[in-house]
C-alpha atoms as a PDB file:
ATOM      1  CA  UNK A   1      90.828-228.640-123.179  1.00  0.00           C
ATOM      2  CA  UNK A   2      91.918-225.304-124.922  1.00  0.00           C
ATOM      3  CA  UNK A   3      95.354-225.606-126.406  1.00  0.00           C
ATOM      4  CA  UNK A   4      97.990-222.780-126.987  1.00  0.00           C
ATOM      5  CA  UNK A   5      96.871-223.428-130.447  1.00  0.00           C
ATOM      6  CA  UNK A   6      93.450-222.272-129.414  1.00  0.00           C
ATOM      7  CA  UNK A   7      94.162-219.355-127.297  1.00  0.00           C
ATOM      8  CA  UNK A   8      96.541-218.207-130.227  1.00  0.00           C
ATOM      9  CA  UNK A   9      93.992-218.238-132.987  1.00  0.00           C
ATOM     10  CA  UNK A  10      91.241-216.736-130.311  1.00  0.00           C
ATOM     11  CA  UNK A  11      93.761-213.938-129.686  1.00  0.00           C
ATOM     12  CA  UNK A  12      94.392-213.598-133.616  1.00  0.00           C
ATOM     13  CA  UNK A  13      90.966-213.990-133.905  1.00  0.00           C
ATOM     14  CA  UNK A  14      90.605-210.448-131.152  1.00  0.00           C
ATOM     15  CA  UNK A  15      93.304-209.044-133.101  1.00  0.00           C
ATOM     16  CA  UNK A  16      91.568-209.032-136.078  1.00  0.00           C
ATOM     17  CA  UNK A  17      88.117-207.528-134.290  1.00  0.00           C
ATOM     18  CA  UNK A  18      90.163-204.901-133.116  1.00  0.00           C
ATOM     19  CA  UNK A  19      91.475-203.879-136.465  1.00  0.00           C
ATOM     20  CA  UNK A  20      88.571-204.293-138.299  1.00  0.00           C
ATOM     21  CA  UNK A  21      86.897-202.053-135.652  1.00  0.00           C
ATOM     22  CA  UNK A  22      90.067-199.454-135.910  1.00  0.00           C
ATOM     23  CA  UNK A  23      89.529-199.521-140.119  1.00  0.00           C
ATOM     24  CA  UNK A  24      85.936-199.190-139.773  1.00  0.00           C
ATOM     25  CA  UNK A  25      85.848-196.217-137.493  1.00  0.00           C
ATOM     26  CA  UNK A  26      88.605-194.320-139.494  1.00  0.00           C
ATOM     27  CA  UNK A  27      86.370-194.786-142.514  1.00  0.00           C
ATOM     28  CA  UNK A  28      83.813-193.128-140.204  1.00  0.00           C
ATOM     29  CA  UNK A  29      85.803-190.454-138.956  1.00  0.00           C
ATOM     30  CA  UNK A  30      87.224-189.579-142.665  1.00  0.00           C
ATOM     31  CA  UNK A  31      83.726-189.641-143.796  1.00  0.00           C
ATOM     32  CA  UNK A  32      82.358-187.291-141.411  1.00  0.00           C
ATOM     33  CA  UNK A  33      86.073-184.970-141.866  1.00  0.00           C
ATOM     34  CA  UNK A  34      84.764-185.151-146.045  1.00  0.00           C
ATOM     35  CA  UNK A  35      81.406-184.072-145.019  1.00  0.00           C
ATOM     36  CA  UNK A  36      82.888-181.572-142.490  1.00  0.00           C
ATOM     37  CA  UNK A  37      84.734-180.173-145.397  1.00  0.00           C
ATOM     38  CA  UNK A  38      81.917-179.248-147.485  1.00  0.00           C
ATOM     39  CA  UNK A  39      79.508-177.408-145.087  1.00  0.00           C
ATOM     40  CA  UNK A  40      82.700-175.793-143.723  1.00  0.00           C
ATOM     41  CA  UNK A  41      82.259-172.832-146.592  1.00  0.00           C
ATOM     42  CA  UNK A  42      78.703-172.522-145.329  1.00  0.00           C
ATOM     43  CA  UNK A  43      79.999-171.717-141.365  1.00  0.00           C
ATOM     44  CA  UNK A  44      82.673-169.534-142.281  1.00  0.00           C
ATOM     45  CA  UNK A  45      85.658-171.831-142.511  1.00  0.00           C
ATOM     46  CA  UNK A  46      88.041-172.435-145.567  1.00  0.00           C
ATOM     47  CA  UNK A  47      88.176-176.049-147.216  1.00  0.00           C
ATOM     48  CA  UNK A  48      91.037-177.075-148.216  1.00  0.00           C
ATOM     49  CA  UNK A  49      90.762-175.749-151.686  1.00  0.00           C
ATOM     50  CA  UNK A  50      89.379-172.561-150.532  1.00  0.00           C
ATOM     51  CA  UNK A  51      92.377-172.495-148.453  1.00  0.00           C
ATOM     52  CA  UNK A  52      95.174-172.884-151.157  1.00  0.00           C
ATOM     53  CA  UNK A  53      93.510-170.458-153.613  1.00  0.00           C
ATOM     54  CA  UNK A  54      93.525-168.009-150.843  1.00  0.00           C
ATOM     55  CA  UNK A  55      97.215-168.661-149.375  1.00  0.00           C
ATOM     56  CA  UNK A  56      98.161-167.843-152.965  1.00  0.00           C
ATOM     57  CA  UNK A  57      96.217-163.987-152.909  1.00  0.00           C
ATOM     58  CA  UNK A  58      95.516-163.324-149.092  1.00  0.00           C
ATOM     59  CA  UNK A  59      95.486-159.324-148.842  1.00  0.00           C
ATOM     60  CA  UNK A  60      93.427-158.434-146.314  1.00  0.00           C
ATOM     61  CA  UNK A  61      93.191-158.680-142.346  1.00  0.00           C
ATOM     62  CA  UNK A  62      90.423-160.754-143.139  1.00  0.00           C
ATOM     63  CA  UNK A  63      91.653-163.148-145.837  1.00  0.00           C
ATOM     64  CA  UNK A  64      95.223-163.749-143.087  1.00  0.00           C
ATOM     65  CA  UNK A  65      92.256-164.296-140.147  1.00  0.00           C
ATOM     66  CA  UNK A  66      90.640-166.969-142.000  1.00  0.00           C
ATOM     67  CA  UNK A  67      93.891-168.647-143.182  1.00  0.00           C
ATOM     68  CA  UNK A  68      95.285-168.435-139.489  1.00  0.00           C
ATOM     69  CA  UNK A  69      91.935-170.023-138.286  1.00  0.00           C
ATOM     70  CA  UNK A  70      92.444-172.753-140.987  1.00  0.00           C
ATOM     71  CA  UNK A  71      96.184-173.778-140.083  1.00  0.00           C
ATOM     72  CA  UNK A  72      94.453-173.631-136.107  1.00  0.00           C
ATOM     73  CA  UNK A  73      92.134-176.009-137.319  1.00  0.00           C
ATOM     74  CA  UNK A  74      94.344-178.501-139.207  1.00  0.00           C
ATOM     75  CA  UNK A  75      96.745-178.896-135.985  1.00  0.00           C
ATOM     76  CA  UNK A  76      93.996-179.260-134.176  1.00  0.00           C
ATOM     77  CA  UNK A  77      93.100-182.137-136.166  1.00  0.00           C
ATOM     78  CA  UNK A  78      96.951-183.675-136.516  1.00  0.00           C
ATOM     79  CA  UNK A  79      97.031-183.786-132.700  1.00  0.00           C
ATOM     80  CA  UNK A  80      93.702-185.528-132.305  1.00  0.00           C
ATOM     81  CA  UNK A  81      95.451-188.117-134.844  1.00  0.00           C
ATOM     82  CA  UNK A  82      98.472-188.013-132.692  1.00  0.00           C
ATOM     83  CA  UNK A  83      96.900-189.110-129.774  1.00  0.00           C
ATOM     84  CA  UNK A  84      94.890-192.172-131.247  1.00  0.00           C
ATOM     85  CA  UNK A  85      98.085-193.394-133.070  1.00  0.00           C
ATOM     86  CA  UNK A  86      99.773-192.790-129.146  1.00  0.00           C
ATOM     87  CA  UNK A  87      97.115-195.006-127.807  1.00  0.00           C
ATOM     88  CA  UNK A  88      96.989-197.344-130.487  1.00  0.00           C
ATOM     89  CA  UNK A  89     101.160-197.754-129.622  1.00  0.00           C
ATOM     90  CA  UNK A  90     100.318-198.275-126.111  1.00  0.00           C
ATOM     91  CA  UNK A  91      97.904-201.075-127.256  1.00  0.00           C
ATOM     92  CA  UNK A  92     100.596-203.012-128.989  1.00  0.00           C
ATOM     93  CA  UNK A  93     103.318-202.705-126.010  1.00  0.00           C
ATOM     94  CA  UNK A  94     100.731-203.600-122.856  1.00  0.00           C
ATOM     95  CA  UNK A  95      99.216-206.539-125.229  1.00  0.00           C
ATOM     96  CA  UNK A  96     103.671-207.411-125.622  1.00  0.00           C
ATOM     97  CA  UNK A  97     101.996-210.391-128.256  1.00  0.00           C
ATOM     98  CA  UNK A  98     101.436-212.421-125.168  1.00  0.00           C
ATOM     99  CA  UNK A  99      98.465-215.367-124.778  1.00  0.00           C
ATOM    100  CA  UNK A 100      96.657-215.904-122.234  1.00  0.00           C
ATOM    101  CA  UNK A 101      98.858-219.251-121.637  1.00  0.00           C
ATOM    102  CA  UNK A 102     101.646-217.129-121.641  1.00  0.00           C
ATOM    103  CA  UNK A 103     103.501-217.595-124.493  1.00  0.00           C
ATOM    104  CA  UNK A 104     105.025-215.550-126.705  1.00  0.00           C
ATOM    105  CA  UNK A 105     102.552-215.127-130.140  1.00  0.00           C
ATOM    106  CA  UNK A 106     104.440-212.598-132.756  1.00  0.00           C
ATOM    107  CA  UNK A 107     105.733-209.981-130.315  1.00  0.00           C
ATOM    108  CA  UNK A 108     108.495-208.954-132.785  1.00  0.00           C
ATOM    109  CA  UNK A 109     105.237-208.004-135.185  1.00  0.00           C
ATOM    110  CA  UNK A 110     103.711-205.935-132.316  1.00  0.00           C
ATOM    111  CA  UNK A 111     106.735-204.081-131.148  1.00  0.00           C
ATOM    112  CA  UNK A 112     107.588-203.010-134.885  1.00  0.00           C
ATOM    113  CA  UNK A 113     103.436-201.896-134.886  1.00  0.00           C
ATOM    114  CA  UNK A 114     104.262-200.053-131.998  1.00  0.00           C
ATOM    115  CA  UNK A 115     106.962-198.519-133.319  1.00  0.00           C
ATOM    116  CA  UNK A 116     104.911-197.796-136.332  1.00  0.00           C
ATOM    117  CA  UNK A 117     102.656-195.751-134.819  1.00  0.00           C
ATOM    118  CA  UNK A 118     104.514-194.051-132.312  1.00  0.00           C
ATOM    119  CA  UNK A 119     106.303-192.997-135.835  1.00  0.00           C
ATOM    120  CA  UNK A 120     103.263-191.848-137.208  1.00  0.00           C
ATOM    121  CA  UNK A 121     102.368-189.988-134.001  1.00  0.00           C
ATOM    122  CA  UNK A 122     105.863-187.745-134.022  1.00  0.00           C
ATOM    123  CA  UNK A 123     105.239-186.941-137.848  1.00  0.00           C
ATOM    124  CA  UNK A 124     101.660-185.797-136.542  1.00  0.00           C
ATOM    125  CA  UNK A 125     102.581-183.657-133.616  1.00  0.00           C
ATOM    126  CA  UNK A 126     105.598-182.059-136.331  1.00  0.00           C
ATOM    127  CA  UNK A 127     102.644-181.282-138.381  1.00  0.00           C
ATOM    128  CA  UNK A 128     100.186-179.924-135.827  1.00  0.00           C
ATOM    129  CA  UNK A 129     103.141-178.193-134.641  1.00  0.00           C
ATOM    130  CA  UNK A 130     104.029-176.670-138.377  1.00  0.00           C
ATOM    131  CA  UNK A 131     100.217-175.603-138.814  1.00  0.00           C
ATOM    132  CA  UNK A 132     100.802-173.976-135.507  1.00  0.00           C
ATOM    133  CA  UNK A 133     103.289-171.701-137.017  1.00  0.00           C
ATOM    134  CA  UNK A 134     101.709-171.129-140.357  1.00  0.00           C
ATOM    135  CA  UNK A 135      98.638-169.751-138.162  1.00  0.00           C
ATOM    136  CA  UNK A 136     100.762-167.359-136.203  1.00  0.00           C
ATOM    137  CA  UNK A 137     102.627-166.333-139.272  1.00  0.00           C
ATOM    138  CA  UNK A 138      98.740-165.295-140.744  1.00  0.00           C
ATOM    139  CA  UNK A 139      97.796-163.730-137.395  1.00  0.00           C
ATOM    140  CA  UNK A 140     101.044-161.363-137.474  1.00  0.00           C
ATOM    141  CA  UNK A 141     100.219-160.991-141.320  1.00  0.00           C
ATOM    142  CA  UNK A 142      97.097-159.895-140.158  1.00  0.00           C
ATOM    143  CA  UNK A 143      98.145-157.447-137.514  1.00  0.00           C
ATOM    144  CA  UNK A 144     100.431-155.759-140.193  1.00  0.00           C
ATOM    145  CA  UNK A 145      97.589-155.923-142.953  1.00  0.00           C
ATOM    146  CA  UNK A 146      95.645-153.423-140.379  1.00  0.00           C
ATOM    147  CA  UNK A 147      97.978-151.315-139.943  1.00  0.00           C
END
């Protein structure tokens, strides 16, 4: 006979799975961004060191292209972070903490995880949307750098 005390430690037991498989593939995802990072100098892209020594002397049409193209590429990255911490929110409302006997399990913990990362999604987007305007800033930079 499965219990409520079953079902909750089997759905504890899922919860865990699911984080551990949410930790491991960030580790994944950071270690292929670190790796990213250094062959980026080798295709033509700033790292992020390259790109702070070069915010601090960009000149050239050139030096405001590649910064523009860096800022382009950090948003891009912020809203792909967005959007997993948005689906990771909707996980924790449509799952509501509820067993499969129906009974409430620690929904206060998943609505305040919810909550977390819908938080962590708006500071995201604010930064995608801040890289957005540091790249535009560089492009007009650039445009004037021409002239």
């Amino acid at each position: 006979m499965i219990t409520a005390r079953t079902q909750r430690r089997s759905w504890v037991a899922g919860a865990l799975i699911l984080s551990t498989i949410l930790v491991g593939a960030a580790v994944q995802a950071k270690a292929a961004d670190s790796t990213g990072k250094q062959t980026a100098a080798k295709h033509g892209f700033l790292t992020e060191k390259q790109a702070k020594a070069l915010a601090g002397r960009a000149e050239t049409r050139a030096d405001h292209l590649k910064l523009a193209a860096y800022f382009n590429s950090e948003s891009a990255k912020f809203d792909t972070e967005a959007k997993h911490h948005e689906e990771l929110a909707e996980v924790y409302r449509t799952t509501g903490g509820v067993t499969l006997a129906g009974k409430n399990s620690g929904a206060g913990d998943l609505t305040r995880s919810s909550g977390h990362c819908d938080a962590i999604a708006k500071s995201l987007r604010d930064a995608a949307a801040s890289s957005r305007e540091l790249a535009a800033e560089h492009e007009q930079m650039a445009k004037e750098a021409a002239k």
